[in-house]
N, C-alpha and C. Protein backbone atom coordinates (compact mmCIF):
# COMPACT_ATOMS: atom_id res chain seq x y z
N UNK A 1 -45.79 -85.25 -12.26
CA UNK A 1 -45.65 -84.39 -11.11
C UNK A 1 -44.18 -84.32 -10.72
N UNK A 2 -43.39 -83.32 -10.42
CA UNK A 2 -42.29 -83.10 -10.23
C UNK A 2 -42.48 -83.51 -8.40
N UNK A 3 -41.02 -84.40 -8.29
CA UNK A 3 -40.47 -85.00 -7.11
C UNK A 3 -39.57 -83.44 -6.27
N UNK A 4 -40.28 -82.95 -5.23
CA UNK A 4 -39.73 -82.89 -4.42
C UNK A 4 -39.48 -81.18 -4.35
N UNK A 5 -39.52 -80.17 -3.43
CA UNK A 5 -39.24 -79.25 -3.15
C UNK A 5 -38.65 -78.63 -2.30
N UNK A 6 -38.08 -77.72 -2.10
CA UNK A 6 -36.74 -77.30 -1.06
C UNK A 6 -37.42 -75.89 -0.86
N UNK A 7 -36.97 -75.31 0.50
CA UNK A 7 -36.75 -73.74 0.51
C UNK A 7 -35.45 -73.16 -0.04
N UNK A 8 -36.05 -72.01 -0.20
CA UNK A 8 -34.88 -71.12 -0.80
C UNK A 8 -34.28 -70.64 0.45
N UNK A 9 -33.07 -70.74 0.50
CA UNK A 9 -32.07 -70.21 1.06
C UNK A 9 -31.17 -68.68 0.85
N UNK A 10 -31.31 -67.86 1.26
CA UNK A 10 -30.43 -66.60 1.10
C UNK A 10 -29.16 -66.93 1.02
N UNK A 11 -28.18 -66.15 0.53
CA UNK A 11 -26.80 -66.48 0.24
C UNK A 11 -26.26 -65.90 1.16
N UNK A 12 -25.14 -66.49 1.62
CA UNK A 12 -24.33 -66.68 2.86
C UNK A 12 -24.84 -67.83 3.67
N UNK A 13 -25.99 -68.30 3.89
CA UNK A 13 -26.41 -69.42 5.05
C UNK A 13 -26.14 -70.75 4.95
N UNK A 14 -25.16 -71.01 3.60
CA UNK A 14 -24.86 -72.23 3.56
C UNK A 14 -23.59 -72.76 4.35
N UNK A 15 -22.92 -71.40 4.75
CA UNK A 15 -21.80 -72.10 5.93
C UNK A 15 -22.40 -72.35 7.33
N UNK A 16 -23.19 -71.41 7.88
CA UNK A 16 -24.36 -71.20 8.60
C UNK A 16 -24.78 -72.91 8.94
N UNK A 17 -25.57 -73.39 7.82
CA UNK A 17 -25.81 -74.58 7.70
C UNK A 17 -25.00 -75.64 8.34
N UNK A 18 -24.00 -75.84 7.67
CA UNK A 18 -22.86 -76.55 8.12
C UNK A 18 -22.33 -76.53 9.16
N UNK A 19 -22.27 -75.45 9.81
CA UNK A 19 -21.74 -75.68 11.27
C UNK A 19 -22.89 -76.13 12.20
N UNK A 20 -23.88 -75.74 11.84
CA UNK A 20 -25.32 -76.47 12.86
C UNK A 20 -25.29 -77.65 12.70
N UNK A 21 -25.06 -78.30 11.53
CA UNK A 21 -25.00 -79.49 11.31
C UNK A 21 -24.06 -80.25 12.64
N UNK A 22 -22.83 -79.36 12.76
CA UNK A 22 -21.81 -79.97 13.83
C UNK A 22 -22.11 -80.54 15.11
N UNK A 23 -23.17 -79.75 15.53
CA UNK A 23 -23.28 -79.42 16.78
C UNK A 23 -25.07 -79.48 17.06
N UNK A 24 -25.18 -80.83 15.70
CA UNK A 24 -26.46 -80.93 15.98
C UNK A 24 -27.30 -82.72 16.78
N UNK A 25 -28.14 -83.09 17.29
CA UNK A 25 -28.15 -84.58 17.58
C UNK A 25 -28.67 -85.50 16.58
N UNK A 26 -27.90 -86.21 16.17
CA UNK A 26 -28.31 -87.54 15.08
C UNK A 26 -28.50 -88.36 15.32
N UNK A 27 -29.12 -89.33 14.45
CA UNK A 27 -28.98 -90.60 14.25
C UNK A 27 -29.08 -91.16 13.65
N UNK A 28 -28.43 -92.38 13.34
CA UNK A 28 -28.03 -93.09 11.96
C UNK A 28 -28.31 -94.95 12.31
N UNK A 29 -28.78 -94.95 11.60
CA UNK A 29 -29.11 -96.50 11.43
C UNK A 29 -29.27 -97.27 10.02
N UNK A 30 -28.42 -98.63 10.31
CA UNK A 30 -28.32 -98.93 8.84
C UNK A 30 -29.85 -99.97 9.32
N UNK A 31 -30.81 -100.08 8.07
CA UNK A 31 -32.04 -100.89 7.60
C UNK A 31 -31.40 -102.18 7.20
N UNK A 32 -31.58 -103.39 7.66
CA UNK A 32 -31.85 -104.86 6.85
C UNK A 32 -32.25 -104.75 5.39
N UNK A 33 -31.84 -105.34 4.48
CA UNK A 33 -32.76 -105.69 3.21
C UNK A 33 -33.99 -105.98 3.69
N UNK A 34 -35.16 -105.27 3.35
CA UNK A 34 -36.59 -106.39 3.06
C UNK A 34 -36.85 -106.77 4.59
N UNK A 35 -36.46 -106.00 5.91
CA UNK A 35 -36.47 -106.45 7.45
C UNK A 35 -37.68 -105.24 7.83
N UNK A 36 -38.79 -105.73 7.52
CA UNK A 36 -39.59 -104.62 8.07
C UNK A 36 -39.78 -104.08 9.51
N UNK A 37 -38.92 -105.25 10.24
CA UNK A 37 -39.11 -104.87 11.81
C UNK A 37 -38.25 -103.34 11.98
N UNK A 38 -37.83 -103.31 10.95
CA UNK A 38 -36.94 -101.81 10.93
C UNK A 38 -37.88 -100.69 10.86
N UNK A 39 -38.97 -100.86 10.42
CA UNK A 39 -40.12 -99.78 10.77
C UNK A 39 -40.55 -98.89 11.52
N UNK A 40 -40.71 -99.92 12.95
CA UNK A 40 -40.96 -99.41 14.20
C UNK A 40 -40.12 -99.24 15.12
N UNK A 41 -38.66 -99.81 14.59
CA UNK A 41 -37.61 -99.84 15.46
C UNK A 41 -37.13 -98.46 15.20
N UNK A 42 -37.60 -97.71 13.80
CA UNK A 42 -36.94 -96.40 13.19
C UNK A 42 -37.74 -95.31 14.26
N UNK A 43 -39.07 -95.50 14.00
CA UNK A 43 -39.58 -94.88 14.67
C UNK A 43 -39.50 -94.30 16.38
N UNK A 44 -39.32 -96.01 16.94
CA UNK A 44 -39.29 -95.42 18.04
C UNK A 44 -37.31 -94.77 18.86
N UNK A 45 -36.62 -95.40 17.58
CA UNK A 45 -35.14 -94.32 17.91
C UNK A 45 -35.59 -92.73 17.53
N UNK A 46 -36.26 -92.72 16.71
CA UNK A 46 -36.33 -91.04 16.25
C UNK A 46 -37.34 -90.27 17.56
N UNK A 47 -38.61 -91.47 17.62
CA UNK A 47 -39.35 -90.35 18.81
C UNK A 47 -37.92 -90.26 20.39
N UNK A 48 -37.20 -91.19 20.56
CA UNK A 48 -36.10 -91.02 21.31
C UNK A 48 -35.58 -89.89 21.11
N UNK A 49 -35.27 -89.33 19.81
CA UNK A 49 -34.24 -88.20 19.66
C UNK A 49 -35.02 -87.09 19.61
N UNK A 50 -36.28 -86.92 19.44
CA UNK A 50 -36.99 -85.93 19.45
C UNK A 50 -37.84 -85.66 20.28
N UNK A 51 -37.46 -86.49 21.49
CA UNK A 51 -38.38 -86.42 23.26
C UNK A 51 -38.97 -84.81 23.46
N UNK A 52 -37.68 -84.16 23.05
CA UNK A 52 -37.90 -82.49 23.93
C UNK A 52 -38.08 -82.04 22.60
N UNK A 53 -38.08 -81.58 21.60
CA UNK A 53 -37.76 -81.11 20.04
C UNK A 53 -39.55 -80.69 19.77
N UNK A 54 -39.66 -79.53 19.58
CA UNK A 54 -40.41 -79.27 18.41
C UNK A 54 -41.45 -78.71 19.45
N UNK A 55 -42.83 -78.22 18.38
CA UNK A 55 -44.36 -77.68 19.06
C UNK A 55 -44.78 -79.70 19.22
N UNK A 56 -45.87 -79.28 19.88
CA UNK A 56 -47.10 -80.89 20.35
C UNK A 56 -47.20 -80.96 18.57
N UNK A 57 -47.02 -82.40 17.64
CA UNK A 57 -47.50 -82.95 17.18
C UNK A 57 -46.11 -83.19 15.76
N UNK A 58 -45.62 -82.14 16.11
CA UNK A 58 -44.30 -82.53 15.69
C UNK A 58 -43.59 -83.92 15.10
N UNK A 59 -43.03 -83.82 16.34
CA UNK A 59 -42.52 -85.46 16.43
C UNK A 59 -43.64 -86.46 15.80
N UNK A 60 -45.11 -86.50 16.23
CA UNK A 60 -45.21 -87.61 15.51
C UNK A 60 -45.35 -87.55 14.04
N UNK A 61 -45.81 -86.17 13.80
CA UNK A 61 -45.64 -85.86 11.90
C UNK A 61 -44.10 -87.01 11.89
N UNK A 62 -42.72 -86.26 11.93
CA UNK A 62 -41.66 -87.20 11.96
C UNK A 62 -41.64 -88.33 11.77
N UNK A 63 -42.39 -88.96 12.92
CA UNK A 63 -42.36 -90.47 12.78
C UNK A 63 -42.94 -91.08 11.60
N UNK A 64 -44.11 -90.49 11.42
CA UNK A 64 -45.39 -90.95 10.16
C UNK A 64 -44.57 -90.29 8.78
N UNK A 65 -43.48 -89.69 9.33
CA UNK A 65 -42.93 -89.80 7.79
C UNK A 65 -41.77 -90.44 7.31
N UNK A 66 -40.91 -90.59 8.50
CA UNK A 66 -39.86 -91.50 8.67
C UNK A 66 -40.59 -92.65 8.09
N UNK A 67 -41.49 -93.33 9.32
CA UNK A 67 -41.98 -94.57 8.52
C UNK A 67 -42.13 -95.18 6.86
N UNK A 68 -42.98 -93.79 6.67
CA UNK A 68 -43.51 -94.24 4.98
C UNK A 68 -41.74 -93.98 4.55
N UNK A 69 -41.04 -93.57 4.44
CA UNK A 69 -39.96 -93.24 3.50
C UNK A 69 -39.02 -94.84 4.04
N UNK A 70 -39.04 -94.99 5.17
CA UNK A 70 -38.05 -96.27 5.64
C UNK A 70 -39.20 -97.21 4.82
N UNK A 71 -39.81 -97.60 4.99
CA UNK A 71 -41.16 -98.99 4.37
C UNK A 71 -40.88 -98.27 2.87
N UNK A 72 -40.61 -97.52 2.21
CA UNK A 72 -40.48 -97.40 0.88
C UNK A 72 -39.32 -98.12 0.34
N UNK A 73 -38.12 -97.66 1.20
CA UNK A 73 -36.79 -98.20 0.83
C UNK A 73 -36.50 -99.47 0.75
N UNK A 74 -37.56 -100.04 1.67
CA UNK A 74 -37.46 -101.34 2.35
C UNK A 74 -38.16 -102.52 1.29
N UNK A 75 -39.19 -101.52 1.09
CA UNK A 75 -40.22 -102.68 0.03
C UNK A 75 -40.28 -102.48 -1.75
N UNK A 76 -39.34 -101.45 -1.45
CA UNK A 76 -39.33 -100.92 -3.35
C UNK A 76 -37.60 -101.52 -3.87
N UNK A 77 -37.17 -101.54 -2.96
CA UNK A 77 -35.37 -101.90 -3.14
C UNK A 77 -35.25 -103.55 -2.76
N UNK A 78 -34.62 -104.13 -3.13
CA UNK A 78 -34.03 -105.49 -2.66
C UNK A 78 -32.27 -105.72 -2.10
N UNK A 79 -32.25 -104.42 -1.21
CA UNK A 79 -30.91 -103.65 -0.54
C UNK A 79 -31.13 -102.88 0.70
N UNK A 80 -29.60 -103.53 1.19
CA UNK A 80 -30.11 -102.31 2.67
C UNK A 80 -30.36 -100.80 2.59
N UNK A 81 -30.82 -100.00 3.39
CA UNK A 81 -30.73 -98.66 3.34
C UNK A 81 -30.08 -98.06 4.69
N UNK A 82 -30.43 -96.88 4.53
CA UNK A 82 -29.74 -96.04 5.92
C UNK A 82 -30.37 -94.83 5.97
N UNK A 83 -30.79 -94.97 6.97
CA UNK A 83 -31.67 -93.42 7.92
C UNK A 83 -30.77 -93.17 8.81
N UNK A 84 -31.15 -91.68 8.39
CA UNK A 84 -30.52 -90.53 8.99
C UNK A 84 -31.05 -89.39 9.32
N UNK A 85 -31.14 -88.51 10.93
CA UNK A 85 -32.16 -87.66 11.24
C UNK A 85 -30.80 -86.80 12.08
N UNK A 86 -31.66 -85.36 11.73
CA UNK A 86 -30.15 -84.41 12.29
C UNK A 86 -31.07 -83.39 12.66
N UNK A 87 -30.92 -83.18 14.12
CA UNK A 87 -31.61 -82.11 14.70
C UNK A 87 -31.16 -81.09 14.86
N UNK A 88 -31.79 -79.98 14.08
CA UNK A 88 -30.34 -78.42 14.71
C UNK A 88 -31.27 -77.61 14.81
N UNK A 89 -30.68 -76.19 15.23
CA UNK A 89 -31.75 -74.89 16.10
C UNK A 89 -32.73 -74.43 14.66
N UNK A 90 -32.56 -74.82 13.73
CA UNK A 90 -33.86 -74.80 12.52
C UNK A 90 -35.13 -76.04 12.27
N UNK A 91 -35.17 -76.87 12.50
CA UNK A 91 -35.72 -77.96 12.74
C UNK A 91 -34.69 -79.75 12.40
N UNK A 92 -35.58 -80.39 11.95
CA UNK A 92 -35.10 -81.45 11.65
C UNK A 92 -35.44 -81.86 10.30
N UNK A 93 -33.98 -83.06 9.99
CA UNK A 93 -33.83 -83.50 8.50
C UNK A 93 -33.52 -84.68 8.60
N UNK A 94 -34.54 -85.50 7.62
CA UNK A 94 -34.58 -87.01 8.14
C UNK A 94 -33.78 -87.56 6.12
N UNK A 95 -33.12 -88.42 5.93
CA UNK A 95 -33.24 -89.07 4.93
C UNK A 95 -32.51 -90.64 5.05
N UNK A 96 -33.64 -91.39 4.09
CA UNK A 96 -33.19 -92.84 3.87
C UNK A 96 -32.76 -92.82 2.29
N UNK A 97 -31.32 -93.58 2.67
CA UNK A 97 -30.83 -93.17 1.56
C UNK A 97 -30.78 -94.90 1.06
N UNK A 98 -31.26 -95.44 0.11
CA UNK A 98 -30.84 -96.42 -0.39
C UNK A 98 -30.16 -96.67 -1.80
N UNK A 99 -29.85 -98.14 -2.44
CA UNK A 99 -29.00 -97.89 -3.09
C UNK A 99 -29.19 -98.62 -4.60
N UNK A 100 -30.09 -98.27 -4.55
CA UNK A 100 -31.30 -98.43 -6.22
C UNK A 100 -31.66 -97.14 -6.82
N UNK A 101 -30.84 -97.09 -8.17
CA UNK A 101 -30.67 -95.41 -8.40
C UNK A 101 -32.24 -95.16 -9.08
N UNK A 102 -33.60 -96.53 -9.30
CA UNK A 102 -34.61 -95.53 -9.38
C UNK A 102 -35.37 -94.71 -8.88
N UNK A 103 -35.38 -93.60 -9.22
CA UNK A 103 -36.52 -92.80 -8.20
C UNK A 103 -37.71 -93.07 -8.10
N UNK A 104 -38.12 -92.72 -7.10
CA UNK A 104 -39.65 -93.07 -6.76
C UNK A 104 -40.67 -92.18 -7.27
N UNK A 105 -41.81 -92.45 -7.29
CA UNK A 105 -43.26 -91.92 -7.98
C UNK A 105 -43.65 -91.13 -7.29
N UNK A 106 -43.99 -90.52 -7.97
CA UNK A 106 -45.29 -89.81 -6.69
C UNK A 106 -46.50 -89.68 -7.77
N UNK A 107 -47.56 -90.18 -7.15
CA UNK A 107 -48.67 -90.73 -8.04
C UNK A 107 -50.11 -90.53 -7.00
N UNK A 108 -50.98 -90.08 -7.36
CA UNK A 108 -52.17 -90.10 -6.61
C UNK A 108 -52.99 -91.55 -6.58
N UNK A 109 -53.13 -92.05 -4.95
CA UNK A 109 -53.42 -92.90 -4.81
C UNK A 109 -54.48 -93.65 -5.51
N UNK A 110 -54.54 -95.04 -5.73
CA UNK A 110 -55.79 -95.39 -6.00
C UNK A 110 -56.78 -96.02 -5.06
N UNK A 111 -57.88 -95.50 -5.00
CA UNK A 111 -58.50 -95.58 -3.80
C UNK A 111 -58.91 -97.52 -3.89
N UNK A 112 -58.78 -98.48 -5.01
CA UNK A 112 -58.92 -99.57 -4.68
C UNK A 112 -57.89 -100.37 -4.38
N UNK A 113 -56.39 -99.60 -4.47
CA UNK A 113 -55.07 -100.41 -4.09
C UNK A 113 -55.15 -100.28 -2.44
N UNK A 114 -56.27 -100.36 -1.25
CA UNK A 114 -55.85 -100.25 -0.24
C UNK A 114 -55.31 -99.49 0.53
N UNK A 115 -53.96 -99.88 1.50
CA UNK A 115 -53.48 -98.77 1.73
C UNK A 115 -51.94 -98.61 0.88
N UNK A 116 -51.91 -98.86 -0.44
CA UNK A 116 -50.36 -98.48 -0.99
C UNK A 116 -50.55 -97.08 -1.95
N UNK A 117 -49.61 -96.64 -2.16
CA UNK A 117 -49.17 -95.29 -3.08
C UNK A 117 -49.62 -94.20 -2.30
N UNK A 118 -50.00 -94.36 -1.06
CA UNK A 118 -49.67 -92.88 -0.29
C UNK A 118 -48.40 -92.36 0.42
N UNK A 119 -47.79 -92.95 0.43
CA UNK A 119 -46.38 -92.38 1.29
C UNK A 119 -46.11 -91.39 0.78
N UNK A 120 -45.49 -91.23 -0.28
CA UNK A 120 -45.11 -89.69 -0.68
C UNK A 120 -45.79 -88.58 -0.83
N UNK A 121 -47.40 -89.45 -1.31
CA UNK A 121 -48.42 -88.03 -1.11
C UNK A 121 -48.07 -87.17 0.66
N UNK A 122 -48.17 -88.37 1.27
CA UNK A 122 -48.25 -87.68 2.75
C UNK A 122 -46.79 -86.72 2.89
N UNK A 123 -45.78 -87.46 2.61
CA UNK A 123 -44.50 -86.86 2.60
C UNK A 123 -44.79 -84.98 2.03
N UNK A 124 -45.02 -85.30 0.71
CA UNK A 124 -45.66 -83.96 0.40
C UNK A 124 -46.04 -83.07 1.30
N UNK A 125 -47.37 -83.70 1.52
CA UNK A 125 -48.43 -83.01 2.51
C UNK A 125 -48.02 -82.12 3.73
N UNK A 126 -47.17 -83.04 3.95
CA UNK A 126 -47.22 -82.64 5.58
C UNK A 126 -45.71 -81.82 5.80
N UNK A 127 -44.48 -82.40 4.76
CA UNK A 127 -43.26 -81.97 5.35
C UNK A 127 -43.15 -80.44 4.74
N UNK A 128 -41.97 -79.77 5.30
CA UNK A 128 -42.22 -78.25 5.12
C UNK A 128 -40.72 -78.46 3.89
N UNK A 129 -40.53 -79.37 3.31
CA UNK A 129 -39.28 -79.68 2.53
C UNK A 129 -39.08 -81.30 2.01
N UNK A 130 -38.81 -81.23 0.80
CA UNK A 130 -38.90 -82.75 1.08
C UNK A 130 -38.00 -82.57 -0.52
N UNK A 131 -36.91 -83.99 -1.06
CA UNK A 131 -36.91 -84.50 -2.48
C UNK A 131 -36.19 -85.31 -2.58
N UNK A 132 -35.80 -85.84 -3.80
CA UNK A 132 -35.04 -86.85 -3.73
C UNK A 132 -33.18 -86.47 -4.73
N UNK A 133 -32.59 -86.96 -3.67
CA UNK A 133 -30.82 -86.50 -4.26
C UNK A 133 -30.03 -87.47 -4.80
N UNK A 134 -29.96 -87.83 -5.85
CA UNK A 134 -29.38 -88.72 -6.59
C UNK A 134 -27.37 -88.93 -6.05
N UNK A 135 -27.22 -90.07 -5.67
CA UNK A 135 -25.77 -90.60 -5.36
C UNK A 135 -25.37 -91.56 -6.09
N UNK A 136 -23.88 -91.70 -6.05
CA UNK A 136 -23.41 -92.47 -7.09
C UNK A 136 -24.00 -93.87 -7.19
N UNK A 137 -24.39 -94.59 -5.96
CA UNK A 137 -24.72 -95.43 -6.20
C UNK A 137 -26.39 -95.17 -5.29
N UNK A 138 -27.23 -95.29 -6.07
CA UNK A 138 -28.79 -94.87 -5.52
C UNK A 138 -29.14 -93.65 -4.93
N UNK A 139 -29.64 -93.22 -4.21
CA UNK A 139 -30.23 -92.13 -3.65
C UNK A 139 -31.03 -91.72 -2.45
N UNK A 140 -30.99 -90.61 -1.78
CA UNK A 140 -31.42 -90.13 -0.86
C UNK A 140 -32.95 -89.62 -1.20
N UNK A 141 -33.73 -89.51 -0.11
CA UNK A 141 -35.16 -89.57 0.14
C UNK A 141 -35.25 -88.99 1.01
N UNK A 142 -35.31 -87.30 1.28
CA UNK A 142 -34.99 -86.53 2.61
C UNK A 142 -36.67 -85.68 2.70
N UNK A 143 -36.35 -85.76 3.86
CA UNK A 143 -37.72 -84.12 4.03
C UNK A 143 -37.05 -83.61 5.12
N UNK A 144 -37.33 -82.21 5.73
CA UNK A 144 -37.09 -81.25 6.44
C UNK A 144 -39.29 -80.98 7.23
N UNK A 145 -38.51 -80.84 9.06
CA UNK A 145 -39.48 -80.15 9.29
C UNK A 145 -38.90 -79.13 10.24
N UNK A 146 -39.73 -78.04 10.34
CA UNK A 146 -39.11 -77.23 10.97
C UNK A 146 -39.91 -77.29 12.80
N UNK A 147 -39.53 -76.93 14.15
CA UNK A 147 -39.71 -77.21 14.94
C UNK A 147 -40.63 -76.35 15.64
N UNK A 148 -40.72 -75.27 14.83
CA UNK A 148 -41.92 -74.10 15.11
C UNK A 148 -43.16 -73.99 14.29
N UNK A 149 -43.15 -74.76 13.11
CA UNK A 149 -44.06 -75.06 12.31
C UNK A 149 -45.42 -75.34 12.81
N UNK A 150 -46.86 -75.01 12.16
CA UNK A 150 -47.99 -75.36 13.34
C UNK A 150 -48.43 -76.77 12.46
């Protein structure tokens, strides 16, 4: 199964882009190695930044995806990571970028492993953008939602 899909963008909107970016609200937090208390601590900075942001149910899509992607970085890597969420007048873009250049699976769960190998299904599911961007040293794990989305 191919990792990850983007919208298409019209040409010209990539400067567009960039300046929203400027003048948009973030936040950045570096993750512990292997510190799962970073979980809920991610969560509840992001529902912080996204108090007023979006239609009802929004934000918590966000959170439930922040989560699985931070608990991925956290429990698949033996390295810190770093989340990052940027709110601008198109919606929001969350990525944990850690620094283990393998990419992750995306694999249909097995219904006797409990609750593991769903994160990215959900990531899928639910985000209106999502993939993974290879950096020199490991990689980013982003999705996009948009704030008008139902």
């Amino acid at each position: 199964m191919a990792i990850g899909a983007s919208s298409a963008k019209p040409a010209g909107e990539e400067t567009d882009t960039i300046t929203e970016r400027a003048h948009a609200a973030q936040l950045r937090r570096r993750l512990g190695r292997a510190d799962l208390r970073a979980v809920p601590e991610a969560r509840r900075a992001l529902r912080e930044l996204l108090r007023h942001w979006g239609k009802p149910g929004r934000s918590e899509i966000a959170e439930l995806l922040t989560s699985e992607l931070v608990t991925n970085a956290l429990v698949h890597t033996d390295r810190d990571a770093l989340l990052t969420a940027v709110v601008g007048p198109h919606g929001l873009r969350v990525e944990v970028r850690d620094f283990v250049a393998r990419r992750p699976r995306l694999c249909a769960p097995d219904i006797t492993d409990g609750t593991h190998g769903r994160g990215l299904v959900l990531v899928q599911s639910l985000a209106d953008a999502w993939g993974v961007r290879p950096h020199g040293v490991g990689k980013s794990v982003w999705f996009e939602l948009g704030a008008e989305a139902a």
